[in-house]
Protein backbone atom coordinates (compact mmCIF):
# COMPACT_ATOMS: atom_id res chain seq x y z
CA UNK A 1 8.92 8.35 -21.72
CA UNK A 2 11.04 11.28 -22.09
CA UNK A 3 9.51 14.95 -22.52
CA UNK A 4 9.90 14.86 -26.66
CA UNK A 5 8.59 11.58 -26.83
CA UNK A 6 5.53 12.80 -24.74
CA UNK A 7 5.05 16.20 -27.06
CA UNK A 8 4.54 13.99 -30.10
CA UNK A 9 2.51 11.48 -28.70
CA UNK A 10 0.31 13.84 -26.91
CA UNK A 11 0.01 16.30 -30.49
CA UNK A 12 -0.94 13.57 -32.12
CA UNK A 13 -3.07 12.00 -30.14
CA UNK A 14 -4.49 15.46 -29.98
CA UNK A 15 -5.41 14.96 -33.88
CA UNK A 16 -8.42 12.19 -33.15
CA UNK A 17 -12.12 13.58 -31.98
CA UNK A 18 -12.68 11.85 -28.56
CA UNK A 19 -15.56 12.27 -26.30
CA UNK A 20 -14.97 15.17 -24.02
CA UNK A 21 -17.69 13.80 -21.53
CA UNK A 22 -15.45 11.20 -21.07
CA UNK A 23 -12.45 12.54 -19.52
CA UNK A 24 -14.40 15.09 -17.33
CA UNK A 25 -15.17 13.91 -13.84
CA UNK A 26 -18.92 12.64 -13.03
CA UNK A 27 -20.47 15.77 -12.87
CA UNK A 28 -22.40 17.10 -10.26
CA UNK A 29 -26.15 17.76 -10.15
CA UNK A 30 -27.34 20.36 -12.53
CA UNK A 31 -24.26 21.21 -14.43
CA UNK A 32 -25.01 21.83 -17.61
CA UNK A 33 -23.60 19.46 -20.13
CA UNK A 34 -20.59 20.16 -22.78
CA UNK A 35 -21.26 21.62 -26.15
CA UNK A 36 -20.78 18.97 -28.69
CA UNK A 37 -17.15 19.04 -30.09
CA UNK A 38 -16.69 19.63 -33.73
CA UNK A 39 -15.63 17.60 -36.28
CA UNK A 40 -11.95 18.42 -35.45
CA UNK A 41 -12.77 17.22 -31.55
CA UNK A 42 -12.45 20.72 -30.35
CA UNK A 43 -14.85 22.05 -27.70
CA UNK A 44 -15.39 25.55 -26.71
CA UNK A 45 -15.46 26.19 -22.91
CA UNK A 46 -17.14 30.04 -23.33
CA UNK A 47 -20.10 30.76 -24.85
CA UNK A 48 -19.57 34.04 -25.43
CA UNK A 49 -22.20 35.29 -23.68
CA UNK A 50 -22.71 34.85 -20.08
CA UNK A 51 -20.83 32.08 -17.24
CA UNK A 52 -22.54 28.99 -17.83
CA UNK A 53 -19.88 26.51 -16.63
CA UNK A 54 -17.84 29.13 -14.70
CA UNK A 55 -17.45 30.23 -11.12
CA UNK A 56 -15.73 33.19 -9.69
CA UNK A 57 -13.59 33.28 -6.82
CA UNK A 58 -11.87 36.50 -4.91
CA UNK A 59 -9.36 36.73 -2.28
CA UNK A 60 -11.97 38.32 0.86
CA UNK A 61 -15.08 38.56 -0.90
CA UNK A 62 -15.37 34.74 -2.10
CA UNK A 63 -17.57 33.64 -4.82
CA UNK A 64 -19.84 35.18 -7.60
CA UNK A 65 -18.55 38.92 -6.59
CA UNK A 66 -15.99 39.61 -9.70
CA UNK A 67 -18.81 39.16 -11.87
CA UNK A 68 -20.92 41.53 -9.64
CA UNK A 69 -17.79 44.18 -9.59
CA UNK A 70 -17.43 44.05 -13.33
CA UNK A 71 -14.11 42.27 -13.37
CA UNK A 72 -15.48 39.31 -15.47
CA UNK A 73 -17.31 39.68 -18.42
CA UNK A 74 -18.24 39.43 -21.69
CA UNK A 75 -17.79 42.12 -24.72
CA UNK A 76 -19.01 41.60 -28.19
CA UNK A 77 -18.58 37.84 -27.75
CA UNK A 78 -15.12 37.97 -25.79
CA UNK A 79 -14.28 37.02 -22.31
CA UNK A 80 -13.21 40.61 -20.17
CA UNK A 81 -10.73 39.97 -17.63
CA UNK A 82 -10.61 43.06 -15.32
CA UNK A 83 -12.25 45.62 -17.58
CA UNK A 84 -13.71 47.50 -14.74
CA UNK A 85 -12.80 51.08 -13.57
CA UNK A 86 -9.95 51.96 -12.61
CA UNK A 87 -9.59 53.30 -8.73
CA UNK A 88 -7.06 54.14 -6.10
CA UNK A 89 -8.52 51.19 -4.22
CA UNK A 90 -6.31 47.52 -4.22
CA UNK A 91 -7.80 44.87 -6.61
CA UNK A 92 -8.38 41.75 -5.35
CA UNK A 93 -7.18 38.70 -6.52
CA UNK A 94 -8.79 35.82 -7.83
CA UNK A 95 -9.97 33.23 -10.71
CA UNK A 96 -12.38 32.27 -12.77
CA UNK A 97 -13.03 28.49 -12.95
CA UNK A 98 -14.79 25.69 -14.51
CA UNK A 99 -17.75 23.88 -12.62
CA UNK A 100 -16.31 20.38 -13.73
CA UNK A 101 -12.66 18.54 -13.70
CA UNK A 102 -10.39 17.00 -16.55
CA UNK A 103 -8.25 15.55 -17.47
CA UNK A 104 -5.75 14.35 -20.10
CA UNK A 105 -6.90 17.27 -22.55
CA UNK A 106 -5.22 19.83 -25.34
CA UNK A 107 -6.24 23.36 -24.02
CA UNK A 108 -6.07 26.17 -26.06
CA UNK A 109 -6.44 29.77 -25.74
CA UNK A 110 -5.97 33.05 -27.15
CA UNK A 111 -5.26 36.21 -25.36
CA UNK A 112 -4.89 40.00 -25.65
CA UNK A 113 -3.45 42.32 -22.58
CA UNK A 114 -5.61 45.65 -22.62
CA UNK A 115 -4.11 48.27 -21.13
CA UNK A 116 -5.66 48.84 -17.53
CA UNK A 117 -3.59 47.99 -14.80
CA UNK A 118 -4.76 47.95 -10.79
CA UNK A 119 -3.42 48.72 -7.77
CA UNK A 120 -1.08 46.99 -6.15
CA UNK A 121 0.90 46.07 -9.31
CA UNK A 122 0.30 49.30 -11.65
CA UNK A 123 3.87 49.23 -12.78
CA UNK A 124 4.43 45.71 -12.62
CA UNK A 125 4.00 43.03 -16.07
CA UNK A 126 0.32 42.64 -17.47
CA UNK A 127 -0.37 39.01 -15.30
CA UNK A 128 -3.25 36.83 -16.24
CA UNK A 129 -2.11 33.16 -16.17
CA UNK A 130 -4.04 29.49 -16.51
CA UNK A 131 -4.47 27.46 -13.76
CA UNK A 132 -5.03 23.74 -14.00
CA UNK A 133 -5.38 20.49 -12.33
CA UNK A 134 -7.13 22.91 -9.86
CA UNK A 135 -8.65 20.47 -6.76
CA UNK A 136 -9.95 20.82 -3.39
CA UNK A 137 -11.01 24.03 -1.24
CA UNK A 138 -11.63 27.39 -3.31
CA UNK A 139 -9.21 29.93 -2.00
CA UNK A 140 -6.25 32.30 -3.32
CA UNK A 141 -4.45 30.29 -4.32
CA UNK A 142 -6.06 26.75 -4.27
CA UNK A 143 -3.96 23.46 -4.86
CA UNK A 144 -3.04 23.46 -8.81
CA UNK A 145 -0.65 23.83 -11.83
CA UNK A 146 -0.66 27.04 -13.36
CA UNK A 147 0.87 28.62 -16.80
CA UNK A 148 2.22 31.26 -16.41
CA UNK A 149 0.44 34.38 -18.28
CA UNK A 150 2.26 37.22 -18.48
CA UNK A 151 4.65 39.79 -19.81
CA UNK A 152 7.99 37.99 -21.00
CA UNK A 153 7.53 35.18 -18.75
CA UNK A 154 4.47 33.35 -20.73
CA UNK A 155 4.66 29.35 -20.12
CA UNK A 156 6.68 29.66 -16.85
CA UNK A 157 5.30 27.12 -14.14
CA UNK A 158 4.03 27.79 -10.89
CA UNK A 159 2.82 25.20 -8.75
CA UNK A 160 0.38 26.37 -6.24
CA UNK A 161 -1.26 25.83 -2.66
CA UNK A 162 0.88 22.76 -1.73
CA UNK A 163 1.19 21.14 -5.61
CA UNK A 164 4.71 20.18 -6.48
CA UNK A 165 6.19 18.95 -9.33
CA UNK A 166 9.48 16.83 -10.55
CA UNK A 167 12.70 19.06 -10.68
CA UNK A 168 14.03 17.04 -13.56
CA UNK A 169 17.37 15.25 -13.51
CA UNK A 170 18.92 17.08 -10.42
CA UNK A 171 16.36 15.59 -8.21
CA UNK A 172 13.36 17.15 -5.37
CA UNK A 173 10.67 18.79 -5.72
CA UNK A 174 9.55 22.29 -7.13
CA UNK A 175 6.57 22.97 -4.98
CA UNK A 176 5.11 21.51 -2.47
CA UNK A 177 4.13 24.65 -0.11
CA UNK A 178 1.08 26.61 0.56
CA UNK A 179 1.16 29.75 -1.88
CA UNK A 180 -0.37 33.24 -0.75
CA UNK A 181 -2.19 35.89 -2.54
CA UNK A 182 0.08 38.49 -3.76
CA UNK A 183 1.09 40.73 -0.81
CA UNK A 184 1.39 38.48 1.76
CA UNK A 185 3.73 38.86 4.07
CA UNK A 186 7.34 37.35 3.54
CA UNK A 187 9.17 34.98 6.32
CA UNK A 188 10.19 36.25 9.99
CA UNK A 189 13.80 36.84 10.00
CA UNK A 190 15.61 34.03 11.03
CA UNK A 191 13.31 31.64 9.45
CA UNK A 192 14.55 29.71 6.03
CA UNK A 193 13.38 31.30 2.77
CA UNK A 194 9.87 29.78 0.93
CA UNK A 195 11.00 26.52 -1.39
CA UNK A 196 10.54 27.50 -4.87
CA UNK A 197 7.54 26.86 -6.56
CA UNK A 198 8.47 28.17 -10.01
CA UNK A 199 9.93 26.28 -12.87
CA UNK A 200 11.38 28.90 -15.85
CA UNK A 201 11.31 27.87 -19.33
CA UNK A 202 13.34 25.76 -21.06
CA UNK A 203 13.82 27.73 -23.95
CA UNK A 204 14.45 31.47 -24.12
CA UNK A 205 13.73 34.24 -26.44
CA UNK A 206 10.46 36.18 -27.20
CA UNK A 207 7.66 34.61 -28.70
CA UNK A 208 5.00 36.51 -27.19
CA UNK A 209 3.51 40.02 -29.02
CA UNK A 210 2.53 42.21 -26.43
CA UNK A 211 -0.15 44.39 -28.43
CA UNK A 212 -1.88 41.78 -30.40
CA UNK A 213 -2.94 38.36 -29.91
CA UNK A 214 -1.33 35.08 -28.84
CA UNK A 215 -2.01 31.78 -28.65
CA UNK A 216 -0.81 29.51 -25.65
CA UNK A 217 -1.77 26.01 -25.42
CA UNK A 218 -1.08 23.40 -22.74
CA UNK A 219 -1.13 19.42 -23.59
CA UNK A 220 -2.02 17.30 -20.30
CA UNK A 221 -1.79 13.49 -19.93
CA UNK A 222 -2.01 12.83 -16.52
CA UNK A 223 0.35 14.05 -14.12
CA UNK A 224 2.52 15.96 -17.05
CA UNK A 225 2.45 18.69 -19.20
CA UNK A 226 4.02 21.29 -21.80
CA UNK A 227 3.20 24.26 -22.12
CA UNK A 228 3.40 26.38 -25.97
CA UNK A 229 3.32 29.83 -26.84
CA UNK A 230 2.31 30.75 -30.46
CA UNK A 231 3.71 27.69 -32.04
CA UNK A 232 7.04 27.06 -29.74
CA UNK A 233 7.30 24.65 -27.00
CA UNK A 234 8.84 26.36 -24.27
CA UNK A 235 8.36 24.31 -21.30
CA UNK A 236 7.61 20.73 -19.79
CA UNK A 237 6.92 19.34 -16.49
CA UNK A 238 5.97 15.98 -15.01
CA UNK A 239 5.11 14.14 -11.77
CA UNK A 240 2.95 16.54 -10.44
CA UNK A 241 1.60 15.61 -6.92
CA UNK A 242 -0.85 17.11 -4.25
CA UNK A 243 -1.36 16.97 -1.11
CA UNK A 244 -3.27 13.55 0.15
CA UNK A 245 -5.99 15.35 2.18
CA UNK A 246 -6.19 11.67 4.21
CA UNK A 247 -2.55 11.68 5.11
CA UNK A 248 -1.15 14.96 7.00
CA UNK A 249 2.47 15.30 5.12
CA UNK A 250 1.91 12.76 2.43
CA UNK A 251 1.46 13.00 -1.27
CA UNK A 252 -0.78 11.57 -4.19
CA UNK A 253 -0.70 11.77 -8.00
CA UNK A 254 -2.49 15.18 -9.13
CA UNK A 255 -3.66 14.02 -12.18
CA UNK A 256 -7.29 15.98 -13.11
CA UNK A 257 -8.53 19.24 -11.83
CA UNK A 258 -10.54 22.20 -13.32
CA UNK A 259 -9.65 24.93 -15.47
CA UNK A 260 -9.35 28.33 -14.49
CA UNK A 261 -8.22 31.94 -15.70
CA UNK A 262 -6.43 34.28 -12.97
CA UNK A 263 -7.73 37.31 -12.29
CA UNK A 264 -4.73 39.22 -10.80
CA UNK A 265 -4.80 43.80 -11.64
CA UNK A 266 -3.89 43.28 -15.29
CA UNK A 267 -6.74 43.35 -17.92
CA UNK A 268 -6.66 40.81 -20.52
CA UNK A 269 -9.10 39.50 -23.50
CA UNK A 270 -9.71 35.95 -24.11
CA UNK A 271 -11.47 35.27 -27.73
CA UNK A 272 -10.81 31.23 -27.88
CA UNK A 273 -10.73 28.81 -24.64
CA UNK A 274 -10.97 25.22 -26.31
CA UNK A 275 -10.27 22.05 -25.41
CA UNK A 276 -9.80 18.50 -26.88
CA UNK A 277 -9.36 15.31 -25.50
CA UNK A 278 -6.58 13.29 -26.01
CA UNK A 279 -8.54 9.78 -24.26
């Protein structure tokens, strides 16, 4: 199936209410379930209120601190993303995640940058980006897909913490290395440069309005994906593989994963994160 074949099928299987429930993994004790989905199929993943449903994850200080520090939280019914004071002290680095997986979905969401930015990267583009198909151990940055969020460069691909992804025609892999937190230091001389882990869009131009809001959505069926910013497909990506934690060096279909919002020294407003199944 080629990546215009998949766009339509996936938009309009997007167009039929399916159960939600479904296409999330078994989930684990206690999780609270899913809001129903409307009559359109579309369920919202924030309540608007508090992070039922979320975690938080930092660089150093781990879990459940962002939300301690005033990094994550919610205003008037809209999800903050680094609204806290600004110091001369380094941000960390982070996410904020779902408690469950999914898979083969329509996400949705809409986004605003603010105007705070934090140290390291106060003169560097507004960066906020989605991370999905987001498995195994909770570090920066765990094993995932992510789309891009950010100045310019909104529906870029990076895949992260050993995911790696189908170059397209040309053969290989993009991918398919452990990724650092920002700052880390670069290769020893003499030692070959990091492979690439970043796919640019297909299509250029800007579609993005930096002081109002945007909508980027990402279709998923299985181990494939485009990614859409306000209306415009601008990228697509298949064959994305992770690590097989059973087989040192080997690789298995990455195909379901949670969903998750960076937190990386740019603030940013979320008013819609909704989903849809396509099952």
């Amino acid at each position: 199936m080629n990546r215009r074949t998949f766009v339509k099928c996936a938009v309009a299987a997007s167009a039929a209410p399916a159960s939600l429930a479904a296409q999330s993994a078994a989930p684990a004790p206690n999780l609270p379930p899913l809001p129903p989905a409307g009559a359109d199929g579309w369920v919202s993943l924030i309540n608007g209120r508090n992070l039922e449903s979320f975690y938080t994850m930092l660089d150093k200080s781990g879990k459940g601190v962002a939300e301690k520090k005033g990094m994550v939280t919610f205003e008037n019914g809209l999800l903050h993303i680094m609204g806290n004071l600004v110091t001369d002290e380094p941000q960390e680095p982070g996410y904020l995640a779902t408690t469950r997986e999914f898979s083969n979905y329509h996400l949705r969401a809409e986004y605003k940058y603010g105007v705070k930015r934090f140290p390291p990267r106060v003169d560097q583009k507004r960066d906020n980006g989605i991370l999905y198909h987001l498995v195994g151990e909770d570090k920066v940055w765990p094993t995932c897909v992510e789309c891009q969020v950010q100045e310019g460069d909104t529906c870029d691909y990076f895949l992260l913490g050993g995911a790696r992804g189908s170059a397209g025609r040309g053969g290989g892999y993009i991918g398919g290395r452990p990724t650092p937190a920002s700052g880390a230091p670069q290769p020893a001389p003499g030692q070959p440069p990091p492979v690439s882990n970043r796919k640019l869009r297909d299509q250029g131009g800007d579609f993005e309005n930096r002081d109002g809001w945007n909508l980027v959505e990402v279709i998923v069926r299985e181990d494939r994906s485009v990614h859409i910013l306000n209306g415009v497909q601008l990228n697509a990506m298949s064959g994305f593989e992770q690590p097989d934690p059973q087989n040192p060096g080997q690789y298995i279909p990455l195909t379901r994963g949670k969903i998750a919002i960076e937190i990386e020294y740019a603030e940013t407003w979320y008013r819609r994160l909704e989903i849809k199944s396509l099952a």
